[in-house]
PDB file of N, CA and C in Angstrom:
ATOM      1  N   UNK A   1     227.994  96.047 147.953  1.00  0.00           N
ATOM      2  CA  UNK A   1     227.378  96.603 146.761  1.00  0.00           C
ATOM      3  C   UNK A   1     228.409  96.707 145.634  1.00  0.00           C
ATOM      4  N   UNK A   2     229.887  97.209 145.962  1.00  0.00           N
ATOM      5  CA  UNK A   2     230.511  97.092 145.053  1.00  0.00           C
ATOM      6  C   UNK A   2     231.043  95.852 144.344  1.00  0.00           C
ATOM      7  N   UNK A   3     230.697  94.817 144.891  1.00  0.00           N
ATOM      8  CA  UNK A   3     231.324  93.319 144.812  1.00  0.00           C
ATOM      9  C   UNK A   3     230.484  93.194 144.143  1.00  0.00           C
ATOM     10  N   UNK A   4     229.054  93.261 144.236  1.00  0.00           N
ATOM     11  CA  UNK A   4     227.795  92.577 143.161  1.00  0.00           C
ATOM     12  C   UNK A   4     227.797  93.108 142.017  1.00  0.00           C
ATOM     13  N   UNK A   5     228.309  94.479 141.710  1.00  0.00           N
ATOM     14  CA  UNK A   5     228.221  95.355 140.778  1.00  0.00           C
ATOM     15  C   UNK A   5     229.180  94.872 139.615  1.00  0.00           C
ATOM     16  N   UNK A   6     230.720  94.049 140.433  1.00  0.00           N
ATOM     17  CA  UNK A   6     231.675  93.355 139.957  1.00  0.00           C
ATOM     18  C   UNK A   6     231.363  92.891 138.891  1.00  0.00           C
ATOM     19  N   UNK A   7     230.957  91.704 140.588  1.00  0.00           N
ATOM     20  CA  UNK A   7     230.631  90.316 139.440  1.00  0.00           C
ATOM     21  C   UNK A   7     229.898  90.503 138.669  1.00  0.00           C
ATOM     22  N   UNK A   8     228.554  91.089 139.286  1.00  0.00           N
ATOM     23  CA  UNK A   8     227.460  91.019 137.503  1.00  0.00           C
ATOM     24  C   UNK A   8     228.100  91.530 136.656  1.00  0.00           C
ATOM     25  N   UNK A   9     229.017  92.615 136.549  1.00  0.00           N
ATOM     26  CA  UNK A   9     230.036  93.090 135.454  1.00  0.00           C
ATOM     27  C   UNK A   9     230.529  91.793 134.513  1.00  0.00           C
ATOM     28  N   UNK A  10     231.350  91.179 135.831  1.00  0.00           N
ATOM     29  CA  UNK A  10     232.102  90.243 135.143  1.00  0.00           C
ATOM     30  C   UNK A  10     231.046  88.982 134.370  1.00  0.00           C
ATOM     31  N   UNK A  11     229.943  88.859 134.764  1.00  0.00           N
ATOM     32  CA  UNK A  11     229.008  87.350 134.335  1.00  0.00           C
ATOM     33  C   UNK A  11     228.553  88.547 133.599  1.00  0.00           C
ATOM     34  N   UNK A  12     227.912  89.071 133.027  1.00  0.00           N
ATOM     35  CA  UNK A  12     227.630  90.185 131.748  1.00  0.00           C
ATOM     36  C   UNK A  12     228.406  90.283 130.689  1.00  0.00           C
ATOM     37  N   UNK A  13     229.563  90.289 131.055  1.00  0.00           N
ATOM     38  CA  UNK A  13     230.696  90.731 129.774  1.00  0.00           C
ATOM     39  C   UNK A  13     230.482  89.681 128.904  1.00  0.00           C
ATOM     40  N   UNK A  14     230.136  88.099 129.617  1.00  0.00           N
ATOM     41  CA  UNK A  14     230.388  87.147 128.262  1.00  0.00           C
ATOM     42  C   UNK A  14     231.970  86.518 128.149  1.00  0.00           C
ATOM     43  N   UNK A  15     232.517  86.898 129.437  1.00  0.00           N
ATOM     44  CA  UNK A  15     233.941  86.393 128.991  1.00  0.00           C
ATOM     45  C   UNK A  15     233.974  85.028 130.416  1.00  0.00           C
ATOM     46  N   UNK A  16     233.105  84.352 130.328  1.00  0.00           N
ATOM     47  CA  UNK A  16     232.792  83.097 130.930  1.00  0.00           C
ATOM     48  C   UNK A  16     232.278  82.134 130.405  1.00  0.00           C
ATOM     49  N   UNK A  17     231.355  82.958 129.493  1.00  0.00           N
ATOM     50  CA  UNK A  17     230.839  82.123 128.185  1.00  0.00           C
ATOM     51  C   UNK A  17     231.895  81.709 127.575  1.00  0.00           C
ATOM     52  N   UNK A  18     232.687  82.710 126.871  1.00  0.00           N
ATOM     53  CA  UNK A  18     233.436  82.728 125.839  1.00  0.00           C
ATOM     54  C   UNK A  18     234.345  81.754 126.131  1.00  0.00           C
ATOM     55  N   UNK A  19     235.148  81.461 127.822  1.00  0.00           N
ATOM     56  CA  UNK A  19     235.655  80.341 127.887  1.00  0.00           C
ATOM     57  C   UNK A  19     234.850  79.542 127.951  1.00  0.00           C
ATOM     58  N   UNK A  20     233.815  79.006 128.277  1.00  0.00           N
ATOM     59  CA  UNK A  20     233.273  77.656 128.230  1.00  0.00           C
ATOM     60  C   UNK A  20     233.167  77.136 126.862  1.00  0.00           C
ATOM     61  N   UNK A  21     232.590  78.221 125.973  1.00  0.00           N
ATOM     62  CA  UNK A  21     232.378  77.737 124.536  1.00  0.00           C
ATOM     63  C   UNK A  21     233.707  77.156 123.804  1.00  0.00           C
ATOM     64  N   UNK A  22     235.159  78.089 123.889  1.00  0.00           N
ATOM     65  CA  UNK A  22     235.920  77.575 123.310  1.00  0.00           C
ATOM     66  C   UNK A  22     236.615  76.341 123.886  1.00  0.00           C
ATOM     67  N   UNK A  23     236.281  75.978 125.124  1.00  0.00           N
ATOM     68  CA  UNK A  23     236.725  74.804 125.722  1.00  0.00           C
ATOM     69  C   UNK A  23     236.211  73.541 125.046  1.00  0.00           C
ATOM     70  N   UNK A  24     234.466  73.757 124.758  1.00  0.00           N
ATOM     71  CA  UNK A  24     233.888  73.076 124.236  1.00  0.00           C
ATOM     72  C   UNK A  24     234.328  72.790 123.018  1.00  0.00           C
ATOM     73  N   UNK A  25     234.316  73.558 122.300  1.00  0.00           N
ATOM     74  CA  UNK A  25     234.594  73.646 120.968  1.00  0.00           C
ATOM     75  C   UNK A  25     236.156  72.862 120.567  1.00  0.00           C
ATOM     76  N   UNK A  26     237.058  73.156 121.736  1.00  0.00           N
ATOM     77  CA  UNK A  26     238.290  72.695 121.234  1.00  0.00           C
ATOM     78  C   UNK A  26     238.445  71.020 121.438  1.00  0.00           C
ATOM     79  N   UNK A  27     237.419  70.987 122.893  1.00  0.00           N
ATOM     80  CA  UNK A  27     237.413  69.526 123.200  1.00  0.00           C
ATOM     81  C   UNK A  27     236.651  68.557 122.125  1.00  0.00           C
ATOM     82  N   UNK A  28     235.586  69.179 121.434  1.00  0.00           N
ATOM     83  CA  UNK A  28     234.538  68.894 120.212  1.00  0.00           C
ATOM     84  C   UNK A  28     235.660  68.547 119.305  1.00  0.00           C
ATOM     85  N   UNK A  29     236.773  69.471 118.828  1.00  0.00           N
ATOM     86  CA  UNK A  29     237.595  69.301 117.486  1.00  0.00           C
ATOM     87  C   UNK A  29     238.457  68.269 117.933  1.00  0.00           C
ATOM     88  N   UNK A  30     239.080  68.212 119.011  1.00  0.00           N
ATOM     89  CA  UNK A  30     240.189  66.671 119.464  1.00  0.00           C
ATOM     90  C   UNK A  30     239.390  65.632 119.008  1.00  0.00           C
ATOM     91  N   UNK A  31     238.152  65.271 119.799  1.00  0.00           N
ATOM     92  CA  UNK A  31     237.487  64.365 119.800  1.00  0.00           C
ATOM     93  C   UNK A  31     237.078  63.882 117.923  1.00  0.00           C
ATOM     94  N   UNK A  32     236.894  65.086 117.361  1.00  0.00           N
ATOM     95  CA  UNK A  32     236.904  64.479 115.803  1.00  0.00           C
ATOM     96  C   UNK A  32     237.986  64.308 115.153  1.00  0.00           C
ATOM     97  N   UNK A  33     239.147  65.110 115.499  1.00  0.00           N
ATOM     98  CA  UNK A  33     240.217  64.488 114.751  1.00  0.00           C
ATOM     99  C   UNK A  33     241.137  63.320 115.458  1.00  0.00           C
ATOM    100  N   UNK A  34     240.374  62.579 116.820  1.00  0.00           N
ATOM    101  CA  UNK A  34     241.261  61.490 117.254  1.00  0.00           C
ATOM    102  C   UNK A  34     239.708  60.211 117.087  1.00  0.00           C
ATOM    103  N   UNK A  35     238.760  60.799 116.101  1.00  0.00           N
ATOM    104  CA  UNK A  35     237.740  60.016 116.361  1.00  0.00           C
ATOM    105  C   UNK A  35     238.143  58.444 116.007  1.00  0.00           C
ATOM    106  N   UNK A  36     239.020  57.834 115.627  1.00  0.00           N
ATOM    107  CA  UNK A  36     239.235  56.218 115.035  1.00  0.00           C
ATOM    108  C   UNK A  36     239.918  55.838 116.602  1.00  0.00           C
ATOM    109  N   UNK A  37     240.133  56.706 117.618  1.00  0.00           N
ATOM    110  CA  UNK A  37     240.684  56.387 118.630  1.00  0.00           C
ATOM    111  C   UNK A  37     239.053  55.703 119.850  1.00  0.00           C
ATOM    112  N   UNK A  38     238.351  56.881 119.363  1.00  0.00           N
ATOM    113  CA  UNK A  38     237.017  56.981 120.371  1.00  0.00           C
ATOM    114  C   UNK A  38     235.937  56.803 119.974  1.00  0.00           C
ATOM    115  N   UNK A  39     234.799  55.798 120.935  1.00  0.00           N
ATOM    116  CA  UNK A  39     233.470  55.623 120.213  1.00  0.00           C
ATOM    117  C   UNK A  39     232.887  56.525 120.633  1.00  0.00           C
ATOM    118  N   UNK A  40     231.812  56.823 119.867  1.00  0.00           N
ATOM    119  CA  UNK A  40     230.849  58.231 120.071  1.00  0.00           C
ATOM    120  C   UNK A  40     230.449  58.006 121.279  1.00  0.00           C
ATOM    121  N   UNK A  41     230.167  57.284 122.101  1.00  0.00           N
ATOM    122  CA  UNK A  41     229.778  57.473 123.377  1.00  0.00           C
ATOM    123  C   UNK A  41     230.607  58.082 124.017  1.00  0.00           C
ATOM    124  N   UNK A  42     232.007  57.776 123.958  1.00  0.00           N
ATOM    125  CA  UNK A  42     232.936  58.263 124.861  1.00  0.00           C
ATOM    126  C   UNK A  42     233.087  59.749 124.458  1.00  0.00           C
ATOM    127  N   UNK A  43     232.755  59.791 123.433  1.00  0.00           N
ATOM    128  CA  UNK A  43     232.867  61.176 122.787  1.00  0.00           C
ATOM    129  C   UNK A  43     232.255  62.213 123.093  1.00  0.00           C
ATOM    130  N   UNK A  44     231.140  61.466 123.421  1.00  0.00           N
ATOM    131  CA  UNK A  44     229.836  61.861 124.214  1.00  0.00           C
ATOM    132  C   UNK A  44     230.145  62.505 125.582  1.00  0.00           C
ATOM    133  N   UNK A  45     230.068  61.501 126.253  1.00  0.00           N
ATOM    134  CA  UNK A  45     230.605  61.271 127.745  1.00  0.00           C
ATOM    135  C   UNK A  45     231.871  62.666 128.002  1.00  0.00           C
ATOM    136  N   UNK A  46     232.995  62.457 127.019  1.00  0.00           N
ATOM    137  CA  UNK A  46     233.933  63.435 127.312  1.00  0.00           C
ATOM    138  C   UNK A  46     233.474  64.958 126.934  1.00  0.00           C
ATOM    139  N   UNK A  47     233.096  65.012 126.134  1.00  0.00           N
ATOM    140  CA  UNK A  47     232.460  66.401 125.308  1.00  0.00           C
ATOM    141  C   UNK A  47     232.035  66.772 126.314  1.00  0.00           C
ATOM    142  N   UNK A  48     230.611  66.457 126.885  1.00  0.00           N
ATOM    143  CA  UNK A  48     230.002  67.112 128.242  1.00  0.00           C
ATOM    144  C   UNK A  48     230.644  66.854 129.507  1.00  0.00           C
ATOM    145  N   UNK A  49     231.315  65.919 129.997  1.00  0.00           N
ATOM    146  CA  UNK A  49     231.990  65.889 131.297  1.00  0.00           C
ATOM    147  C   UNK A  49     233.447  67.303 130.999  1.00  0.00           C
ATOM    148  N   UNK A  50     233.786  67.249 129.739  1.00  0.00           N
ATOM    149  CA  UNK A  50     235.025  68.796 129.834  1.00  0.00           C
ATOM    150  C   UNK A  50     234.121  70.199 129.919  1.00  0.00           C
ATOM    151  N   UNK A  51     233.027  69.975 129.378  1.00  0.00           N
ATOM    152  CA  UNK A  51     232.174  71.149 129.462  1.00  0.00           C
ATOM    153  C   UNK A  51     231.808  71.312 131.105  1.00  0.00           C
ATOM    154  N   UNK A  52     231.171  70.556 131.837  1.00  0.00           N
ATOM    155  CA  UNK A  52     230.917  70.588 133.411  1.00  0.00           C
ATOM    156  C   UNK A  52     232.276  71.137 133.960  1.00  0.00           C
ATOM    157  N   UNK A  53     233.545  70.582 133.371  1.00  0.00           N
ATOM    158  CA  UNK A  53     234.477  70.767 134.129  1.00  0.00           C
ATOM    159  C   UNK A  53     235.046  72.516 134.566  1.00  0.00           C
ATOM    160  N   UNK A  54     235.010  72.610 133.034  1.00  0.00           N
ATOM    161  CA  UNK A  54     235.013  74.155 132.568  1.00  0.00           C
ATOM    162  C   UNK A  54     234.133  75.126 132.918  1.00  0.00           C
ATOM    163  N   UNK A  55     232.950  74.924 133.297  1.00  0.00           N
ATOM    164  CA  UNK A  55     231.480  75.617 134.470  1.00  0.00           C
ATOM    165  C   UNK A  55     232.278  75.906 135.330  1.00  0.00           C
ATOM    166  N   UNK A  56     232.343  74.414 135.902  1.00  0.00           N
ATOM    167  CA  UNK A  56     233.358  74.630 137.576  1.00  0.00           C
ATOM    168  C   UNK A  56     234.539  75.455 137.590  1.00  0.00           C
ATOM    169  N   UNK A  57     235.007  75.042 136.455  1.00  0.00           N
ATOM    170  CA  UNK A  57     236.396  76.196 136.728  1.00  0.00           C
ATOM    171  C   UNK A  57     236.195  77.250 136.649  1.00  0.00           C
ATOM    172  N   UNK A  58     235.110  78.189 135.966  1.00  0.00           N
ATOM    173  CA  UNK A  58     235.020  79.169 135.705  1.00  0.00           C
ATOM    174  C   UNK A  58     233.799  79.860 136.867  1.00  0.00           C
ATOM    175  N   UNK A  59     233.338  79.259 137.544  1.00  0.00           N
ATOM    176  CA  UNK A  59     232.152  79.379 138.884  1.00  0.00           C
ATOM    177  C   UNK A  59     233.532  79.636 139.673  1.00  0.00           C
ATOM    178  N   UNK A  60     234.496  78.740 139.870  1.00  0.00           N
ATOM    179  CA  UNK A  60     235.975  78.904 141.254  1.00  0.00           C
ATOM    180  C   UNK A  60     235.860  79.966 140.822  1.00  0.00           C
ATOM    181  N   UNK A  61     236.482  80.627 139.542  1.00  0.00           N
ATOM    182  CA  UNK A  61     237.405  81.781 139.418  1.00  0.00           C
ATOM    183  C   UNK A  61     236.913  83.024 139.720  1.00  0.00           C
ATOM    184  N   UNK A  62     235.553  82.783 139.435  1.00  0.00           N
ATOM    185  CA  UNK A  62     234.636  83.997 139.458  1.00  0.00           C
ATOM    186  C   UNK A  62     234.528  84.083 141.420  1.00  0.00           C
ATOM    187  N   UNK A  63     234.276  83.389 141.630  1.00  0.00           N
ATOM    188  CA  UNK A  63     234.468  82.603 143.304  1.00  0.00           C
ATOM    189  C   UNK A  63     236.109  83.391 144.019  1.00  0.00           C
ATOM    190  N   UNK A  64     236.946  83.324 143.782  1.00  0.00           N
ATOM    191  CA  UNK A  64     237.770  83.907 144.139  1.00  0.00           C
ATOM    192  C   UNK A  64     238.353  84.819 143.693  1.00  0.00           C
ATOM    193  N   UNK A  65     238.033  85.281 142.417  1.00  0.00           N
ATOM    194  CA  UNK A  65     237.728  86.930 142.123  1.00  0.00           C
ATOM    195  C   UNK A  65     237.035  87.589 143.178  1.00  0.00           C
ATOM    196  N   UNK A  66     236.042  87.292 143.280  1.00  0.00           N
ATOM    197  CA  UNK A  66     234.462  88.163 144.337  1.00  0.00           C
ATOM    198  C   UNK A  66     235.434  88.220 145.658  1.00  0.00           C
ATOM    199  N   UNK A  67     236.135  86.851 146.112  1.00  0.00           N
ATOM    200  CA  UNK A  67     236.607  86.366 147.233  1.00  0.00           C
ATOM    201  C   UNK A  67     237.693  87.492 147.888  1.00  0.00           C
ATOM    202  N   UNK A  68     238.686  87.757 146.536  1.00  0.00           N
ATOM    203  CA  UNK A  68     239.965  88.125 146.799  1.00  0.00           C
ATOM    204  C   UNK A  68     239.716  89.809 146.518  1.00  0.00           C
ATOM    205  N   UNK A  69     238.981  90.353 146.763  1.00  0.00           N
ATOM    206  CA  UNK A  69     238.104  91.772 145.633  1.00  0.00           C
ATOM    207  C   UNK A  69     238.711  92.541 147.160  1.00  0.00           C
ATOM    208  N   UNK A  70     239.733  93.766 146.768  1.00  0.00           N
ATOM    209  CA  UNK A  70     239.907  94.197 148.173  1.00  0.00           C
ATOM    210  C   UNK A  70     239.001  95.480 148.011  1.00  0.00           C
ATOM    211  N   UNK A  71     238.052  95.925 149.533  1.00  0.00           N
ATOM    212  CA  UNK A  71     237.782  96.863 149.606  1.00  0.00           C
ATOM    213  C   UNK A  71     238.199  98.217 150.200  1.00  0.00           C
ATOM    214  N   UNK A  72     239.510  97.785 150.375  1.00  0.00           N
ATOM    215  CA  UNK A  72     240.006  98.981 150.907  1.00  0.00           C
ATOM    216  C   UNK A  72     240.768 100.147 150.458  1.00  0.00           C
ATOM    217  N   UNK A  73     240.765  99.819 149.300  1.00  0.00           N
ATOM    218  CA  UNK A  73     240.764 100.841 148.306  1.00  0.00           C
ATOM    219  C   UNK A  73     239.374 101.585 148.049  1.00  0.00           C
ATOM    220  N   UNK A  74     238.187 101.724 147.730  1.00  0.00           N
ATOM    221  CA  UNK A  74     237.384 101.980 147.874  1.00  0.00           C
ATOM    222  C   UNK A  74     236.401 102.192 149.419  1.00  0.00           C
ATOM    223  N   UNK A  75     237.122 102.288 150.618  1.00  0.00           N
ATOM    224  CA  UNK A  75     236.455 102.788 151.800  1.00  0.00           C
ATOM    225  C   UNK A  75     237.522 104.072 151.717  1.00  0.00           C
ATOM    226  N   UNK A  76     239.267 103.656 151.319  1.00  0.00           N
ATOM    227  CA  UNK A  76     239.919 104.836 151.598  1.00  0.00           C
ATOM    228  C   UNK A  76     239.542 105.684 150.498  1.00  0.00           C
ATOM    229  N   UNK A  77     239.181 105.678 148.935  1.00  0.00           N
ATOM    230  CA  UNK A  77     238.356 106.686 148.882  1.00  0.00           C
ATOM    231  C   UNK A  77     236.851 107.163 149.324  1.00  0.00           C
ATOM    232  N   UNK A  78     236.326 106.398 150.027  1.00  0.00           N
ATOM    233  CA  UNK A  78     234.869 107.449 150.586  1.00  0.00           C
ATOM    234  C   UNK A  78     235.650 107.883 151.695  1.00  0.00           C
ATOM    235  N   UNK A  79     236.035 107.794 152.519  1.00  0.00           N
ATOM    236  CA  UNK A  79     236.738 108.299 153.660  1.00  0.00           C
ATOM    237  C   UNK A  79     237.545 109.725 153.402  1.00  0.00           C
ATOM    238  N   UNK A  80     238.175 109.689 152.282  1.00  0.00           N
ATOM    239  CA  UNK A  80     238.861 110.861 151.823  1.00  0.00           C
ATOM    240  C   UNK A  80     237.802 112.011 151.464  1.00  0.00           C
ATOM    241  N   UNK A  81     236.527 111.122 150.266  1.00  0.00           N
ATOM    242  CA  UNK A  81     235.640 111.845 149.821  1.00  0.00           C
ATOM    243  C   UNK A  81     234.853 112.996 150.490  1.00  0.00           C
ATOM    244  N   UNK A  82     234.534 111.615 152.114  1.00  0.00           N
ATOM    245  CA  UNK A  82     233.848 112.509 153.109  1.00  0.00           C
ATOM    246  C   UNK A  82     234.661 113.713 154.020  1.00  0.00           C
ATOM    247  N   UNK A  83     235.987 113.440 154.134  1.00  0.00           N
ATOM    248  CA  UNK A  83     236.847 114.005 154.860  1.00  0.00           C
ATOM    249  C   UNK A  83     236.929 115.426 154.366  1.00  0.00           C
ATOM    250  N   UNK A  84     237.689 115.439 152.542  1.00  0.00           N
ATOM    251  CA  UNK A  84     237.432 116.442 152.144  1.00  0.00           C
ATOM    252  C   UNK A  84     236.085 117.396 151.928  1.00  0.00           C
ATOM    253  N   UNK A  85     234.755 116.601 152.102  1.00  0.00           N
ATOM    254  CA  UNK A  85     233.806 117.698 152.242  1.00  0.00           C
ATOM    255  C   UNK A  85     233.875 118.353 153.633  1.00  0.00           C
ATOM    256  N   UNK A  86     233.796 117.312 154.726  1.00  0.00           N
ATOM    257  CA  UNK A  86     233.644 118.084 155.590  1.00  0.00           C
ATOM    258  C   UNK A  86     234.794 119.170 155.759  1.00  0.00           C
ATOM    259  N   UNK A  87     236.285 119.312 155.314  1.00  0.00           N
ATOM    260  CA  UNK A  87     236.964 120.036 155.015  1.00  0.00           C
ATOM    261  C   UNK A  87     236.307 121.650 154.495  1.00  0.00           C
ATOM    262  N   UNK A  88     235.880 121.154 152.900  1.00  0.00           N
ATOM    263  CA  UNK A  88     235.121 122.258 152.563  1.00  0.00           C
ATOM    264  C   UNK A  88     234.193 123.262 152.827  1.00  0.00           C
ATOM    265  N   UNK A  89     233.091 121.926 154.199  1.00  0.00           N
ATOM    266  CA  UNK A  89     232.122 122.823 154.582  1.00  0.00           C
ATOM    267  C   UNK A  89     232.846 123.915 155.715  1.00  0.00           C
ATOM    268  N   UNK A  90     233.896 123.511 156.273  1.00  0.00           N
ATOM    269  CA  UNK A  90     234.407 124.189 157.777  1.00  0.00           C
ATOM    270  C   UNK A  90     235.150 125.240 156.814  1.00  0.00           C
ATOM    271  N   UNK A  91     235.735 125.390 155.885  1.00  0.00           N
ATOM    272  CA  UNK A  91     236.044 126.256 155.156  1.00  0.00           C
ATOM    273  C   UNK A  91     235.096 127.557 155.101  1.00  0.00           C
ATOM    274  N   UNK A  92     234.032 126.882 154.434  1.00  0.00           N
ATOM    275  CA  UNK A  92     232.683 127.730 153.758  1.00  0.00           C
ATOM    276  C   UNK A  92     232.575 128.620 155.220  1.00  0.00           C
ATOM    277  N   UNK A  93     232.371 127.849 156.459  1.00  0.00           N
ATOM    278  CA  UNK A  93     232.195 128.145 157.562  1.00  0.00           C
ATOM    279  C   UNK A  93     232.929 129.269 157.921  1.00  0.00           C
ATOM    280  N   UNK A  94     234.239 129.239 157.633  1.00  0.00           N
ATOM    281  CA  UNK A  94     235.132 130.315 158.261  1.00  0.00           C
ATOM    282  C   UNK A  94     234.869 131.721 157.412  1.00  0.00           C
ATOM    283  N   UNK A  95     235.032 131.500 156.151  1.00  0.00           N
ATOM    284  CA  UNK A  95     234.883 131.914 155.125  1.00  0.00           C
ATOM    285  C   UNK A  95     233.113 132.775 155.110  1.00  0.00           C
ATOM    286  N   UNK A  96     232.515 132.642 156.092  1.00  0.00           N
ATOM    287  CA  UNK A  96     231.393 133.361 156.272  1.00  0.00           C
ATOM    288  C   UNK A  96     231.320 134.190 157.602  1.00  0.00           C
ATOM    289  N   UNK A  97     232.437 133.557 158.274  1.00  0.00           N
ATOM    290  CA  UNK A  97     232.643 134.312 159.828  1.00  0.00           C
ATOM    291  C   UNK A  97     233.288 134.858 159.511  1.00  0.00           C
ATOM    292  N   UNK A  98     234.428 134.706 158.518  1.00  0.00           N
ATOM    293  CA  UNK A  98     235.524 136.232 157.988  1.00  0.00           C
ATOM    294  C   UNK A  98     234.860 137.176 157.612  1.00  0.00           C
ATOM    295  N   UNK A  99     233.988 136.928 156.617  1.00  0.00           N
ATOM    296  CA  UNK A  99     233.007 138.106 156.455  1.00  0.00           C
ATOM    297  C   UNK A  99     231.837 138.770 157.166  1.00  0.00           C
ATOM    298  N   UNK A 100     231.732 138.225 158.298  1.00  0.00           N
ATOM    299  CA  UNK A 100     230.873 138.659 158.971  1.00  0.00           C
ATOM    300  C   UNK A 100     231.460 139.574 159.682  1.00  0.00           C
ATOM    301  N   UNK A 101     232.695 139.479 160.386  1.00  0.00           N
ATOM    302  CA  UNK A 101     233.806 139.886 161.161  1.00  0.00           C
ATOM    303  C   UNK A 101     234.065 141.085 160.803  1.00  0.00           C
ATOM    304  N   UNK A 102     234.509 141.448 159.467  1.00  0.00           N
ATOM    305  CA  UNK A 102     235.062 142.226 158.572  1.00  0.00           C
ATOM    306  C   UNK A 102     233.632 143.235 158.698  1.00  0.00           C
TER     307      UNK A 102
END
């Protein structure tokens, strides 16, 4: 649950977009300022084959983000969380037999 919460974090923010677009965009501006080099097909062809490429790279990363996501930081705090209640309740506990005692 905490992993899904992540990622949709992370695919929400827009900062997957934001690389794909400027990938696009930068590969878009080469391609016009080397255009006497390249025919529009190729221009073509490259524009969207760097864009696919940049999906993929950014599907891996997100991929071994999720992958590499440790949870054991988050079991050792519920573990603590629960530890210290039950702490509290055996407290409360004594803390009502003292006064009963008394």
């Amino acid at each position: 649950m905490v992993v899904e919460k992540f990622s949709q974090g992370v695919i929400n923010s827009g900062v997957l977009r934001l690389y794909i677009a400027t990938g696009f965009f930068a590969t878009l501006i080469f391609f016009v300022v080397n255009s006497d080099l390249f025919t529009p097909l190729e221009m073509l062809f490259g524009i969207v084959g760097v864009t696919i490429v940049l999906k993929g790279i950014s599907n891996i990363m997100l991929s071994l983000i999720i992958v590499l996501f440790s949870l054991d930081n988050k079991k050792e705090e519920l573990e603590f969380k629960h530890n210290s209640d039950k702490i509290d309740a055996m407290l409360a506990d004594l803390t009502i037999q003292d006064a009963a005692n008394n």
